[in-house]
Protein backbone atom coordinates (compact mmCIF):
# COMPACT_ATOMS: atom_id res chain seq x y z
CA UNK A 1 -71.04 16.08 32.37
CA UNK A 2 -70.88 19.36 30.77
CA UNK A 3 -67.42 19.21 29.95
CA UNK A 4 -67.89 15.97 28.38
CA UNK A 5 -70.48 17.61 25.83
CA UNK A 6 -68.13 20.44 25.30
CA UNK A 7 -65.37 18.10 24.64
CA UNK A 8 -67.24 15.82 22.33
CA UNK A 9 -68.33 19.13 20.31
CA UNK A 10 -65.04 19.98 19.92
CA UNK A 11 -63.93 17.06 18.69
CA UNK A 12 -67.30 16.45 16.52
CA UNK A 13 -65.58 19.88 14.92
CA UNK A 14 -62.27 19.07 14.92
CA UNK A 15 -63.63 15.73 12.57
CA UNK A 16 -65.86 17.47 10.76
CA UNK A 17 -62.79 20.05 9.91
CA UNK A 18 -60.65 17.18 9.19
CA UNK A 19 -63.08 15.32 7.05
CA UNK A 20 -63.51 18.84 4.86
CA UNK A 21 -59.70 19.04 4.60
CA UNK A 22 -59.62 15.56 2.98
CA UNK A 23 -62.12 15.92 1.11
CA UNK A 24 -60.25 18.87 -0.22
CA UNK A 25 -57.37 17.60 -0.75
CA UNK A 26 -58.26 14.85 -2.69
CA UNK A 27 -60.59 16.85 -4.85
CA UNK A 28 -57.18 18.71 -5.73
CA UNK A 29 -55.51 15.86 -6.19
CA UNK A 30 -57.36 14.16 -8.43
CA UNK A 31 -57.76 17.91 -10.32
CA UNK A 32 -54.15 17.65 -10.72
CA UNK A 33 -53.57 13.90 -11.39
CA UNK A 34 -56.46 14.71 -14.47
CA UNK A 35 -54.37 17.62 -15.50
CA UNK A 36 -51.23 15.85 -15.77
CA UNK A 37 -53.03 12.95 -17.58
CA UNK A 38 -54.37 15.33 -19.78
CA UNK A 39 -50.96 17.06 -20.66
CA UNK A 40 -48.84 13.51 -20.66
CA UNK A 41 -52.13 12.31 -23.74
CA UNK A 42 -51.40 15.56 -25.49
CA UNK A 43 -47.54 15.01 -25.48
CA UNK A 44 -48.21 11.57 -26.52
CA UNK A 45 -50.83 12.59 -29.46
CA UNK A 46 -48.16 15.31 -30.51
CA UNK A 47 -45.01 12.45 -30.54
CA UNK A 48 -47.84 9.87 -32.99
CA UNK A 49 -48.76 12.56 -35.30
CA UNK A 50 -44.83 13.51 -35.47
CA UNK A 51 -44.22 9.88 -36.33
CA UNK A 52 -46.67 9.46 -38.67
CA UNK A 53 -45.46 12.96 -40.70
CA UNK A 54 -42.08 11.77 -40.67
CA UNK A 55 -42.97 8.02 -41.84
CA UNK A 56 -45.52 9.53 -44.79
CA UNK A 57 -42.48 11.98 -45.44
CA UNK A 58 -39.53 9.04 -45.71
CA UNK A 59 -42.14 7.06 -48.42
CA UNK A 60 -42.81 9.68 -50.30
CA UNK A 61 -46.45 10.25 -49.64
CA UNK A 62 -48.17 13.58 -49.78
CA UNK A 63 -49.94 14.65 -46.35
CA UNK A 64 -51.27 18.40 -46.38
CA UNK A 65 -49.78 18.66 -42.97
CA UNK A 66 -46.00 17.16 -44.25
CA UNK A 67 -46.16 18.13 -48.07
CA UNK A 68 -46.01 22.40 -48.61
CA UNK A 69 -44.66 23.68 -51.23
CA UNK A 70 -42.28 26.44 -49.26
CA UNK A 71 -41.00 23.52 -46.90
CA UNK A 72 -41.34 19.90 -48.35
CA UNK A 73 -41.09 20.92 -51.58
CA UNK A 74 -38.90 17.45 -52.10
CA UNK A 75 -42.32 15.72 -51.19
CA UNK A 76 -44.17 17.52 -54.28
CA UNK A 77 -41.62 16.46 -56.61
CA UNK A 78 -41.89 12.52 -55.79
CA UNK A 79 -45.82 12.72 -56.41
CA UNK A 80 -45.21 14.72 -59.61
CA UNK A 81 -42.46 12.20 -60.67
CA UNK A 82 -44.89 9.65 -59.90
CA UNK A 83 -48.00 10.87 -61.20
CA UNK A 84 -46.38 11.45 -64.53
CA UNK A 85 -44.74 8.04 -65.15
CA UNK A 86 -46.03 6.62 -68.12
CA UNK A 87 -47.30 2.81 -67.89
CA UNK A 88 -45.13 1.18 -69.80
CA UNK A 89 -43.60 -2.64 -69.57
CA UNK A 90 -40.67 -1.18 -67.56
CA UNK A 91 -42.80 0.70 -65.07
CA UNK A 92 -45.39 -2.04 -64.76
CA UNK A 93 -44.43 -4.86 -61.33
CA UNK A 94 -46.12 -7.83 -61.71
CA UNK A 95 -46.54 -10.37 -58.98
């Protein structure tokens, strides 16, 4: 009888060790599976915003974070270009 109680101790601890493990381990897991969700959102927000430059870029558009005047100084010269045509019949689309 008292080895039973010893035995079921032992494997009450063995459980209880088992149980913390898992617990554990899928605390780090899901730590990890956040962290890699986090870095994959990031990678995706930095792939949009890298669209979206290029696309206000290719149109012409000035975007502080596209048009400087050391790099996209190309960008600068549409909007000035545009900015000073004059609205006359030739300039003027009608629908």
């Amino acid at each position: 009888m008292n080895q039973l109680r010893v035995f079921i101790s032992h494997a009450s601890a063995l459980v209880s060790i088992r149980h913390h493990t898992t617990q554990k381990s899928s605390r780090l897991k899901s730590e990890r599976e956040a962290a890699e969700q986090k870095m994959e959102d990031e990678k995706y927000e930095k792939l949009i915003v890298q669209l979206i430059r290029r696309y206000l870029h290719s149109n012409g558009l000035k975007d502080s974070a596209v048009a400087s005047a050391s790099s996209h100084r190309c960008c600068w010269n549409k909007m000035r270009e545009k900015r000073n045509m004059k609205p006359t019949s030739e300039n003027i689309i009608t629908s």
